[in-house]
PDB file of N, CA and C in Angstrom:
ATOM      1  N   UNK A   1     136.128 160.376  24.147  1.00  0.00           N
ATOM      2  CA  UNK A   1     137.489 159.993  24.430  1.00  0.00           C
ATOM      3  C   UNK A   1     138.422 160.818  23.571  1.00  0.00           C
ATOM      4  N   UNK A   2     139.730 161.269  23.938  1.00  0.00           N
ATOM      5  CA  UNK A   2     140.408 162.440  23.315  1.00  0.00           C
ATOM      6  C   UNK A   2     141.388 161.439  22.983  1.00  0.00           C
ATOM      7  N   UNK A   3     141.574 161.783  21.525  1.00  0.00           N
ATOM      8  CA  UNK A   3     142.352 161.261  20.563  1.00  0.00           C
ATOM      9  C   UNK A   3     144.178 161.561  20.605  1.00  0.00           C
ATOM     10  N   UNK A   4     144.890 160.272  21.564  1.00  0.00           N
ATOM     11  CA  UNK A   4     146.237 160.854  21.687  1.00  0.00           C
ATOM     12  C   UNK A   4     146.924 161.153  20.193  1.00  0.00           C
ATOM     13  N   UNK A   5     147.899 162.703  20.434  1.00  0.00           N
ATOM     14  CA  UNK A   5     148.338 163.279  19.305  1.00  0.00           C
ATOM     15  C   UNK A   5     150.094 163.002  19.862  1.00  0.00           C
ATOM     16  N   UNK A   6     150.348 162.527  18.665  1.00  0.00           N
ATOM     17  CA  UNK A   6     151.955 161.933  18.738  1.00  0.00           C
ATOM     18  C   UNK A   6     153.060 163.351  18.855  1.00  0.00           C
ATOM     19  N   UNK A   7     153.828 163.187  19.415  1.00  0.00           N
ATOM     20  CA  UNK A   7     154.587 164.308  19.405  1.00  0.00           C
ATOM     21  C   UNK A   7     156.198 164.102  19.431  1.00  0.00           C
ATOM     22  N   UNK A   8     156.869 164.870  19.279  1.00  0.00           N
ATOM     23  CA  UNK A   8     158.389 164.511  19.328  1.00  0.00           C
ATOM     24  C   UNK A   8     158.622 163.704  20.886  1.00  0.00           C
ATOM     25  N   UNK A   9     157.988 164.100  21.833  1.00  0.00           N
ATOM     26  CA  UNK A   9     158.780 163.601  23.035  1.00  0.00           C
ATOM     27  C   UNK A   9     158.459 162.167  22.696  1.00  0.00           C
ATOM     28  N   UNK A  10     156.962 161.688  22.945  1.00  0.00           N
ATOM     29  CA  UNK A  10     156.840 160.296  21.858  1.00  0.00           C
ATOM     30  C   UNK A  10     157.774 159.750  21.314  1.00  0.00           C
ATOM     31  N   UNK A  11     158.546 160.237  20.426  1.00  0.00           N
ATOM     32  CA  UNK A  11     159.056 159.390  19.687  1.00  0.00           C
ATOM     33  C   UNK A  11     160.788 159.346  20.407  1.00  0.00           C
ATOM     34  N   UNK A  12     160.646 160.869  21.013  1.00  0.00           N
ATOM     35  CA  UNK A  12     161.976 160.065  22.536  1.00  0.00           C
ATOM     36  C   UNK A  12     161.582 158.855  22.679  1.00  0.00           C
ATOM     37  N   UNK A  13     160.623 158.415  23.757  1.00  0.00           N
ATOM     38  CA  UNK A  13     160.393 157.649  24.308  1.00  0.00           C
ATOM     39  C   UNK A  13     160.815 156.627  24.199  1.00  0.00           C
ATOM     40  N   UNK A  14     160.007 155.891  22.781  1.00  0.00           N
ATOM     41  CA  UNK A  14     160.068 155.226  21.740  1.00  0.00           C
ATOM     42  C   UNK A  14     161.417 154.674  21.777  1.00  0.00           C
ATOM     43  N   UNK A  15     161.847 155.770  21.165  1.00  0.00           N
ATOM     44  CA  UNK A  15     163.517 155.761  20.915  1.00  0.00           C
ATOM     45  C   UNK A  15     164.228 155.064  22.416  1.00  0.00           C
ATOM     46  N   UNK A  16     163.814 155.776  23.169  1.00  0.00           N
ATOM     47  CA  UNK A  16     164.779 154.960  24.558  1.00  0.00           C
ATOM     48  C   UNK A  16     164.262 153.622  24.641  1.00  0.00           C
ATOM     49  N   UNK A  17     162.606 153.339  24.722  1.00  0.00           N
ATOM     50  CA  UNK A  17     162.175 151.705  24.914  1.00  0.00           C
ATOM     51  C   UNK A  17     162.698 151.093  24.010  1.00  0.00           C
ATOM     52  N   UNK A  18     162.967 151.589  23.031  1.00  0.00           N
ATOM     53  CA  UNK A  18     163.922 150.562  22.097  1.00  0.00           C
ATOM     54  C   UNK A  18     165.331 149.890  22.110  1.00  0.00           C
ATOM     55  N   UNK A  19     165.536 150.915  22.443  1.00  0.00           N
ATOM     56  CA  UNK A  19     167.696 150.984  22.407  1.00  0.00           C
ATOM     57  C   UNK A  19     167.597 150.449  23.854  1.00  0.00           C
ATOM     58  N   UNK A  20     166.992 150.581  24.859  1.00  0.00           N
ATOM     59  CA  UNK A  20     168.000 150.217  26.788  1.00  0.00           C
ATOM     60  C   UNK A  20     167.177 148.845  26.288  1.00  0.00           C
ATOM     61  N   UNK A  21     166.574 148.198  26.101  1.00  0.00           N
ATOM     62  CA  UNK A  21     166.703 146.545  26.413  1.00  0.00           C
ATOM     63  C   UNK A  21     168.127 146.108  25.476  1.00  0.00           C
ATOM     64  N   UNK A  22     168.346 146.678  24.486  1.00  0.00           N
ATOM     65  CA  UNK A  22     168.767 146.544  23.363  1.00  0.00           C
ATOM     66  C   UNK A  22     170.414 146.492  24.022  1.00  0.00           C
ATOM     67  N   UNK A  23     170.755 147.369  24.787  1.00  0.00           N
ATOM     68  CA  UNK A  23     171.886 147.991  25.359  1.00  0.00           C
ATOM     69  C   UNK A  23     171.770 146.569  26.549  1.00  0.00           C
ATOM     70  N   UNK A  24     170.876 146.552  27.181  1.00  0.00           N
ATOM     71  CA  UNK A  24     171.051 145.253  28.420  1.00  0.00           C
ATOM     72  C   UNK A  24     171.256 144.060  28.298  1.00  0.00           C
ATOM     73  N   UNK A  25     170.669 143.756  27.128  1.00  0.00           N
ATOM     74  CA  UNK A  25     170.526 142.043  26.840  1.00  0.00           C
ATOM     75  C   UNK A  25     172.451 141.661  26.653  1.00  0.00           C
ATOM     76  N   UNK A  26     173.517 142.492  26.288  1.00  0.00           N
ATOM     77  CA  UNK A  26     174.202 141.450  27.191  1.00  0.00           C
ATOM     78  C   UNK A  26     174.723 141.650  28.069  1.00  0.00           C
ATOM     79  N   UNK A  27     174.212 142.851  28.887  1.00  0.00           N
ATOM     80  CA  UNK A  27     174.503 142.964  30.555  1.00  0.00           C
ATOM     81  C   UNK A  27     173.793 141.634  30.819  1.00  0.00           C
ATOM     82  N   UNK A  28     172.459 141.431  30.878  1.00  0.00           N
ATOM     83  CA  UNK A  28     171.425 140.640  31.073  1.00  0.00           C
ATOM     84  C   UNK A  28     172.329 139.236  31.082  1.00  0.00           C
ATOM     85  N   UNK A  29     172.906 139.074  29.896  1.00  0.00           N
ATOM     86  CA  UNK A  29     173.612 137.753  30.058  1.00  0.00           C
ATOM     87  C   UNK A  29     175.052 137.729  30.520  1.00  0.00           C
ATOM     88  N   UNK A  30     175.432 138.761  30.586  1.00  0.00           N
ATOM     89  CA  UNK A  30     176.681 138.720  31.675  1.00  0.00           C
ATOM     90  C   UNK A  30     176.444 138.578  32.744  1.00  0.00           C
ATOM     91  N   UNK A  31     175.363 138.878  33.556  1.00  0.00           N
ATOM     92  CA  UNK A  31     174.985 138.293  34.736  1.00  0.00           C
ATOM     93  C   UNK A  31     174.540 137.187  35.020  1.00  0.00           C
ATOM     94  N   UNK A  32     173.809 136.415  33.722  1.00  0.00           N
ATOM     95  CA  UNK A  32     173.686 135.242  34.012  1.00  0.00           C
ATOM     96  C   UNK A  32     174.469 134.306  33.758  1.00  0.00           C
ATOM     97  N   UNK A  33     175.438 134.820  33.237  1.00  0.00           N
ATOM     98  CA  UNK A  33     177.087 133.979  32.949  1.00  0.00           C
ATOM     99  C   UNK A  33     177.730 133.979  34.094  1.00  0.00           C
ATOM    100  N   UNK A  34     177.820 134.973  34.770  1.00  0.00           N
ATOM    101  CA  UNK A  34     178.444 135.026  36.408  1.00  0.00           C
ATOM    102  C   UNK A  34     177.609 134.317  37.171  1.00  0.00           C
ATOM    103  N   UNK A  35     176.547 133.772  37.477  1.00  0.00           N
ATOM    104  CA  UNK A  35     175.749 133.926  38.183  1.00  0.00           C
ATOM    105  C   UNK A  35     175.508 131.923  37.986  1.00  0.00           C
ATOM    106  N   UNK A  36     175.591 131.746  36.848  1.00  0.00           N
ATOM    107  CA  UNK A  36     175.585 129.972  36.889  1.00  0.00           C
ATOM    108  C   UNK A  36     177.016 129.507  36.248  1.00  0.00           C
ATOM    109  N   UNK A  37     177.974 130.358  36.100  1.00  0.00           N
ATOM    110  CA  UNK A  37     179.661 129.726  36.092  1.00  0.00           C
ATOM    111  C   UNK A  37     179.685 129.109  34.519  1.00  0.00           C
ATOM    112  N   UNK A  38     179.161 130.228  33.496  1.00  0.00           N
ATOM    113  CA  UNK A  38     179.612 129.536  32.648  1.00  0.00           C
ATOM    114  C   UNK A  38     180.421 131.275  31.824  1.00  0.00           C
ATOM    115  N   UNK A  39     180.964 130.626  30.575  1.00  0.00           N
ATOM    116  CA  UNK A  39     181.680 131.611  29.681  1.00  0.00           C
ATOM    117  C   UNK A  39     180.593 132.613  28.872  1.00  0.00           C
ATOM    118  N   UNK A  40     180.630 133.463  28.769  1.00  0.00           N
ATOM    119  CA  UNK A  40     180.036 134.482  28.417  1.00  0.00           C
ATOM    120  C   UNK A  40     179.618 134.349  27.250  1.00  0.00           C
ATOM    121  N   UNK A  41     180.737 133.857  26.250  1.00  0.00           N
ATOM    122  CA  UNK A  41     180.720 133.299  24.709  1.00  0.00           C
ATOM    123  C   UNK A  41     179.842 132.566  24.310  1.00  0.00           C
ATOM    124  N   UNK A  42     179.501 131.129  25.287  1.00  0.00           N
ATOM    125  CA  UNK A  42     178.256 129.799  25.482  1.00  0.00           C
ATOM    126  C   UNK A  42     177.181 130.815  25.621  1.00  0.00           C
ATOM    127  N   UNK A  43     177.092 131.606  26.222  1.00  0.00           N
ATOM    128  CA  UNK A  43     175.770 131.844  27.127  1.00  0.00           C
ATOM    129  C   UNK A  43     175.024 133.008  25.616  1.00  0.00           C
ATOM    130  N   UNK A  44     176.192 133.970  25.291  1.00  0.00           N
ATOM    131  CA  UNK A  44     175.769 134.604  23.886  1.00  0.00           C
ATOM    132  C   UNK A  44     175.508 133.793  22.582  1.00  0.00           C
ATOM    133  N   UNK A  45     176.045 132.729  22.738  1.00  0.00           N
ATOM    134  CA  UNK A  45     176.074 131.677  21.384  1.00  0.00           C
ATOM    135  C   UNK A  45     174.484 130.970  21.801  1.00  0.00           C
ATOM    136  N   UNK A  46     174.301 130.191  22.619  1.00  0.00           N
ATOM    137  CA  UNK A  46     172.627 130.029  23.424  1.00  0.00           C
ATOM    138  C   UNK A  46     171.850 131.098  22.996  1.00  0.00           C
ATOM    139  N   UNK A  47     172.421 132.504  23.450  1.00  0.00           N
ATOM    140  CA  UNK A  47     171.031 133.316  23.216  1.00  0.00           C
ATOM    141  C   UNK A  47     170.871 133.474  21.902  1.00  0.00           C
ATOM    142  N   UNK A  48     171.990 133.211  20.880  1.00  0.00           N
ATOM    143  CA  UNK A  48     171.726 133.682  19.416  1.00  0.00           C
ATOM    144  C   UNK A  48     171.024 132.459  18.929  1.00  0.00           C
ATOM    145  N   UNK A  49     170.777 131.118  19.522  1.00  0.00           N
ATOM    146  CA  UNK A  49     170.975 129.885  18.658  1.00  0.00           C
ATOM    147  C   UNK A  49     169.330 129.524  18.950  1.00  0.00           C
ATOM    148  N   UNK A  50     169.250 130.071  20.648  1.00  0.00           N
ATOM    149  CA  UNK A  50     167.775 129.043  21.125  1.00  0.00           C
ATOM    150  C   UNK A  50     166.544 129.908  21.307  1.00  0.00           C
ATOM    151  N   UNK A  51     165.886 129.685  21.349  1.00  0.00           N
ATOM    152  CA  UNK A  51     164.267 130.934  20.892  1.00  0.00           C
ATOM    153  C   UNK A  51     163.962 130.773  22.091  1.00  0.00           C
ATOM    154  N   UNK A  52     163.916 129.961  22.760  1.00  0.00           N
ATOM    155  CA  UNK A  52     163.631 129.912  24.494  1.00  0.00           C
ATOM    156  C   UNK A  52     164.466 130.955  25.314  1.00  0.00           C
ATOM    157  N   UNK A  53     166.005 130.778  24.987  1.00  0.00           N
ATOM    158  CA  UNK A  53     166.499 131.593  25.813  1.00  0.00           C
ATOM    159  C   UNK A  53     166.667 133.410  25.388  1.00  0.00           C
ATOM    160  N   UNK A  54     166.105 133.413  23.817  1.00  0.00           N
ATOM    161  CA  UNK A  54     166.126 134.566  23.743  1.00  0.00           C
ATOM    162  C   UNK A  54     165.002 135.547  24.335  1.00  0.00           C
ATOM    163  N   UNK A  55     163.712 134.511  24.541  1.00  0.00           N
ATOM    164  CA  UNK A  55     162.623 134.767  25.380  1.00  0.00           C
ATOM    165  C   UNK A  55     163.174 135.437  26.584  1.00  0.00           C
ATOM    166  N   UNK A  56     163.518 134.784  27.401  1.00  0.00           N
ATOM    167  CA  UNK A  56     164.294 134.889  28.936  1.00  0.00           C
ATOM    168  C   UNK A  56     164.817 136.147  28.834  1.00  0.00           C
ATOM    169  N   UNK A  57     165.718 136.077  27.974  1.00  0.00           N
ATOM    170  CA  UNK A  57     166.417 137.544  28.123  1.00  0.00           C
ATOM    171  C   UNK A  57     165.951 138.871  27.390  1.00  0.00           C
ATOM    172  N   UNK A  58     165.486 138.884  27.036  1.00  0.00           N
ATOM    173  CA  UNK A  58     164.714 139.723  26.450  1.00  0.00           C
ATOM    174  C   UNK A  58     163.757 140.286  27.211  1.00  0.00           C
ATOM    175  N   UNK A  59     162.960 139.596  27.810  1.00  0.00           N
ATOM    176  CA  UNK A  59     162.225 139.700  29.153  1.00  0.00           C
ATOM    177  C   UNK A  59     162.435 140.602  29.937  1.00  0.00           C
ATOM    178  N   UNK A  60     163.760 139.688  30.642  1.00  0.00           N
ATOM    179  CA  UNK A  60     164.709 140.716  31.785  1.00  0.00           C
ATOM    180  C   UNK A  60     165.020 142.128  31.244  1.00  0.00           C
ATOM    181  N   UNK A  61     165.427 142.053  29.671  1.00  0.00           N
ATOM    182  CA  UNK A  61     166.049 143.142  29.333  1.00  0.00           C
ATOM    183  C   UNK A  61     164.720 144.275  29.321  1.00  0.00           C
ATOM    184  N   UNK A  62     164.276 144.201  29.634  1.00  0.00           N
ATOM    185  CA  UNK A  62     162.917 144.848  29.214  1.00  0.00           C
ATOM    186  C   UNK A  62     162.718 145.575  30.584  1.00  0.00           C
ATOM    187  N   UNK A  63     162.955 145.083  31.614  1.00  0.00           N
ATOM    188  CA  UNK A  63     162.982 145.496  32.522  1.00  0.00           C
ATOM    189  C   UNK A  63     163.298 147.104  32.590  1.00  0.00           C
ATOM    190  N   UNK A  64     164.074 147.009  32.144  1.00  0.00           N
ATOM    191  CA  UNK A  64     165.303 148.204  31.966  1.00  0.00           C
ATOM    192  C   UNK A  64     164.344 149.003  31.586  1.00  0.00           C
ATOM    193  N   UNK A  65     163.230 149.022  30.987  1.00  0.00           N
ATOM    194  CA  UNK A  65     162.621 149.780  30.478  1.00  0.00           C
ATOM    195  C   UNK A  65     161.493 150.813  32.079  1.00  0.00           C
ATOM    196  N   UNK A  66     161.454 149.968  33.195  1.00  0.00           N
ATOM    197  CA  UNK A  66     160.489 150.283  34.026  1.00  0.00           C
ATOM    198  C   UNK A  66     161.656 151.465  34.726  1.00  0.00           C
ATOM    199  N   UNK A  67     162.805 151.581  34.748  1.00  0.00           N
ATOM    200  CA  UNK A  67     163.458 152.283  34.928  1.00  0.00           C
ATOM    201  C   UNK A  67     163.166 153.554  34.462  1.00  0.00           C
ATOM    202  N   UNK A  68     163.261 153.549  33.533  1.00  0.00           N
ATOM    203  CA  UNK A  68     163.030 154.596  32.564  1.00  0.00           C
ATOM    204  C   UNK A  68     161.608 155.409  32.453  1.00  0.00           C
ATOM    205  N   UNK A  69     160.582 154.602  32.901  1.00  0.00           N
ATOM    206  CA  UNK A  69     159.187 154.612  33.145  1.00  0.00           C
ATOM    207  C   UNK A  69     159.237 155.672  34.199  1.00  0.00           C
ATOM    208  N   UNK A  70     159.834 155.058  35.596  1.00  0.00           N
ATOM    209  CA  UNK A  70     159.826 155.444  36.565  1.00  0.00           C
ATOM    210  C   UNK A  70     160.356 156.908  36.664  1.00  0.00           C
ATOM    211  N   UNK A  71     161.676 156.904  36.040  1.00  0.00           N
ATOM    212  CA  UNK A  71     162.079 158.456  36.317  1.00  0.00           C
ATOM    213  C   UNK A  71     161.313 159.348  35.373  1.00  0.00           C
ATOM    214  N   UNK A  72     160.516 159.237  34.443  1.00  0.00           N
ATOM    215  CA  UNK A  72     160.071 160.250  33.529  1.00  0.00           C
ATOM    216  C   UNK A  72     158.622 160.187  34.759  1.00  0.00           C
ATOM    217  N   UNK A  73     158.168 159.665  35.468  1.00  0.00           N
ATOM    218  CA  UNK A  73     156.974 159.642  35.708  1.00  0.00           C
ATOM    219  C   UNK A  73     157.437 160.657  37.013  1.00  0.00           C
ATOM    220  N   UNK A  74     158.935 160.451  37.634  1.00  0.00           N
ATOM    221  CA  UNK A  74     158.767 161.455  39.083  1.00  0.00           C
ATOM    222  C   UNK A  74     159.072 162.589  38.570  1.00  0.00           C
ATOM    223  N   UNK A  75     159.356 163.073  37.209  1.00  0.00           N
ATOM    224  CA  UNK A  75     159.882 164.080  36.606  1.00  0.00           C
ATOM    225  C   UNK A  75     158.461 164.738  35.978  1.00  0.00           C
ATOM    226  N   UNK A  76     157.409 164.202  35.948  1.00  0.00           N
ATOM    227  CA  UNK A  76     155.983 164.587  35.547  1.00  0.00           C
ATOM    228  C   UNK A  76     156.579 164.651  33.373  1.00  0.00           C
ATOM    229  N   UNK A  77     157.275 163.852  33.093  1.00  0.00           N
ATOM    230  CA  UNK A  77     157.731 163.862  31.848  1.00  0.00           C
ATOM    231  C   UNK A  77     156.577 162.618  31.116  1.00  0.00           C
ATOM    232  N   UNK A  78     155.425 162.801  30.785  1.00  0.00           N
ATOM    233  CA  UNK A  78     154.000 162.002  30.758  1.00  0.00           C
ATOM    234  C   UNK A  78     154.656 161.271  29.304  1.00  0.00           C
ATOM    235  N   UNK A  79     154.362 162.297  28.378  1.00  0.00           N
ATOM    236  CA  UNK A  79     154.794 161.919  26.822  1.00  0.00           C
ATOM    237  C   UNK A  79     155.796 160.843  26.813  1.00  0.00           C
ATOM    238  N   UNK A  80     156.702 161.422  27.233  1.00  0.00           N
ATOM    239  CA  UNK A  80     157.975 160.201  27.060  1.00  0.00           C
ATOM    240  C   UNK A  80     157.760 158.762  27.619  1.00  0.00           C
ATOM    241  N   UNK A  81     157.231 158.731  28.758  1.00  0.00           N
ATOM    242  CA  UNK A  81     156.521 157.482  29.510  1.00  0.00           C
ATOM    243  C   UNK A  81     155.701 156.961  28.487  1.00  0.00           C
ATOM    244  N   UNK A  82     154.793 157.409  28.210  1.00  0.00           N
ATOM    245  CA  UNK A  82     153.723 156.894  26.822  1.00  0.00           C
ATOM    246  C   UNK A  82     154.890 156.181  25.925  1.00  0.00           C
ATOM    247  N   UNK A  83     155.524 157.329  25.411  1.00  0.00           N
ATOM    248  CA  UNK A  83     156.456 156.589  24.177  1.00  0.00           C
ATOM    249  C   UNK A  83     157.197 154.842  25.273  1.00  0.00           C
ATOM    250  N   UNK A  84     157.581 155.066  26.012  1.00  0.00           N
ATOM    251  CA  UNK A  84     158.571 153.874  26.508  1.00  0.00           C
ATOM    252  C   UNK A  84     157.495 152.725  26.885  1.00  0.00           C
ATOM    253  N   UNK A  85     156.597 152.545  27.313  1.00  0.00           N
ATOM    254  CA  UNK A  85     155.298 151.801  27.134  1.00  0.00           C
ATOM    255  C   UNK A  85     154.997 151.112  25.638  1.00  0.00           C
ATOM    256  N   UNK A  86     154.432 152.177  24.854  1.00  0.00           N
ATOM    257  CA  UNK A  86     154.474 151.261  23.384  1.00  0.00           C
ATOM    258  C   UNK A  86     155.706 151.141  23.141  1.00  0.00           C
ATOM    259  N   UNK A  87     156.975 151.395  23.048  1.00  0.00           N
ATOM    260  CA  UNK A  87     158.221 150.586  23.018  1.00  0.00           C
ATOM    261  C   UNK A  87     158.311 149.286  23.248  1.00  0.00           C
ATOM    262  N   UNK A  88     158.001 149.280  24.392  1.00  0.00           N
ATOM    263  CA  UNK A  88     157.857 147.953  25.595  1.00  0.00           C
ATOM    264  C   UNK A  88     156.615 147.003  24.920  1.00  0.00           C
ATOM    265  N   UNK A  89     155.307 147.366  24.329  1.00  0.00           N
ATOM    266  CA  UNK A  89     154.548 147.024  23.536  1.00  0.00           C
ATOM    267  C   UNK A  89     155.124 146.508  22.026  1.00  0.00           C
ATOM    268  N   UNK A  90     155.815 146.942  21.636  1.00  0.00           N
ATOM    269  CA  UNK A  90     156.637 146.744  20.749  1.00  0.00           C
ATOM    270  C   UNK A  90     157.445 145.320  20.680  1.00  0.00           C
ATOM    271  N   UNK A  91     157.661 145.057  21.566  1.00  0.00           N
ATOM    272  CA  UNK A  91     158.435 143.882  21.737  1.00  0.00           C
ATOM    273  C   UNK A  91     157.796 142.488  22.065  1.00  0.00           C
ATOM    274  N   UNK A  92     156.298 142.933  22.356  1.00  0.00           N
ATOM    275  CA  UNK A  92     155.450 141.951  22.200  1.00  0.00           C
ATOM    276  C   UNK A  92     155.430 141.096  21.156  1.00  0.00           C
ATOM    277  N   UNK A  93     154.613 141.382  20.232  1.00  0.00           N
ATOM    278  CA  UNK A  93     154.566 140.525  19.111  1.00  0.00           C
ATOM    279  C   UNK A  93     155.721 139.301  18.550  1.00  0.00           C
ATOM    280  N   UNK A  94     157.072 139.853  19.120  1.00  0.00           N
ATOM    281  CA  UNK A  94     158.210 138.760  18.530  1.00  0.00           C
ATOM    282  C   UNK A  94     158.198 137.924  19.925  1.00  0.00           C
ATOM    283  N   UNK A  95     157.945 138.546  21.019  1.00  0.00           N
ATOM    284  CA  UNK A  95     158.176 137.438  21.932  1.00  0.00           C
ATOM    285  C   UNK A  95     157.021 136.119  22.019  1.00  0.00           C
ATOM    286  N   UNK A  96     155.937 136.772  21.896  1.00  0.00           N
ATOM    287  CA  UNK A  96     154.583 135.875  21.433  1.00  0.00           C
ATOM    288  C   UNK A  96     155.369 134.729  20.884  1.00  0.00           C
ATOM    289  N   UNK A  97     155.375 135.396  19.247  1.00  0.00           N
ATOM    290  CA  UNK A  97     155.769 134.834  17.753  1.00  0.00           C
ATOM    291  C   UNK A  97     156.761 133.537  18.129  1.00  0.00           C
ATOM    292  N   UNK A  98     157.810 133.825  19.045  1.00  0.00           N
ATOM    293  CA  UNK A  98     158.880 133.217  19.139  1.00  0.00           C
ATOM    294  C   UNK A  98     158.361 132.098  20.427  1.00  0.00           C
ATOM    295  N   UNK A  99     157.685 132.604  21.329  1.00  0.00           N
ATOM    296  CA  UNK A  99     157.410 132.022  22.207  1.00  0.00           C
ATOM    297  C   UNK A  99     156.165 130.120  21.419  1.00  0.00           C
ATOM    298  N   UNK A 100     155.702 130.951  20.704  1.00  0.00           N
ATOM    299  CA  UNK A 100     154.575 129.994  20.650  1.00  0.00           C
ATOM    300  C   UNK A 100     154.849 129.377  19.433  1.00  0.00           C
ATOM    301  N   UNK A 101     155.590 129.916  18.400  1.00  0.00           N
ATOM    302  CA  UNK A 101     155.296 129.144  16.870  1.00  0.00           C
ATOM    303  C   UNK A 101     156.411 128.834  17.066  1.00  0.00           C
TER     304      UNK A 101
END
């Protein structure tokens, strides 16, 4: 088995799976503020306050990431896809953490 070697595009990657959920989560909840009629302010004050709903959105926001997946993959851009994957891996552990304890 050949031993993956990290490289700058990698740590693109990385860099983008990190920052676009990061950038969405309060698109993420601006839509769900439009979307069940409440104030934007409640719905950000919820996501800062409740571990459930930061689950939820975080989730969605993550999404954002298959985006990103997708165009490096029709672009044959492999590395960077890798990096946005463990990004996306990355965000595991707190959602677990938060989810269960």
């Amino acid at each position: 088995m050949k031993k993956m070697k990290l490289t700058k595009q990698h740590g693109l990657g990385v860099l983008i799976g990190v920052v676009s959920p990061l950038v969405f989560i309060p698109i993420v909840i601006f839509i769900f503020s439009w979307i069940q009629n409440f104030s934007f302010g409640r719905l950000w004050s919820d996501f800062k306050g409740f571990d459930a709903m930061q689950v939820k959105v975080i989730t969605v926001a993550l999404l954002s990431n298959l985006i990103w997946f997708y165009m490096t993959l029709n672009r044959e851009f492999f590395n960077i896809g890798r990096g946005i994957i463990i990004a996306t891996f990355l965000f595991a552990p707190y959602i677990v953490y938060v989810k269960f304890f």
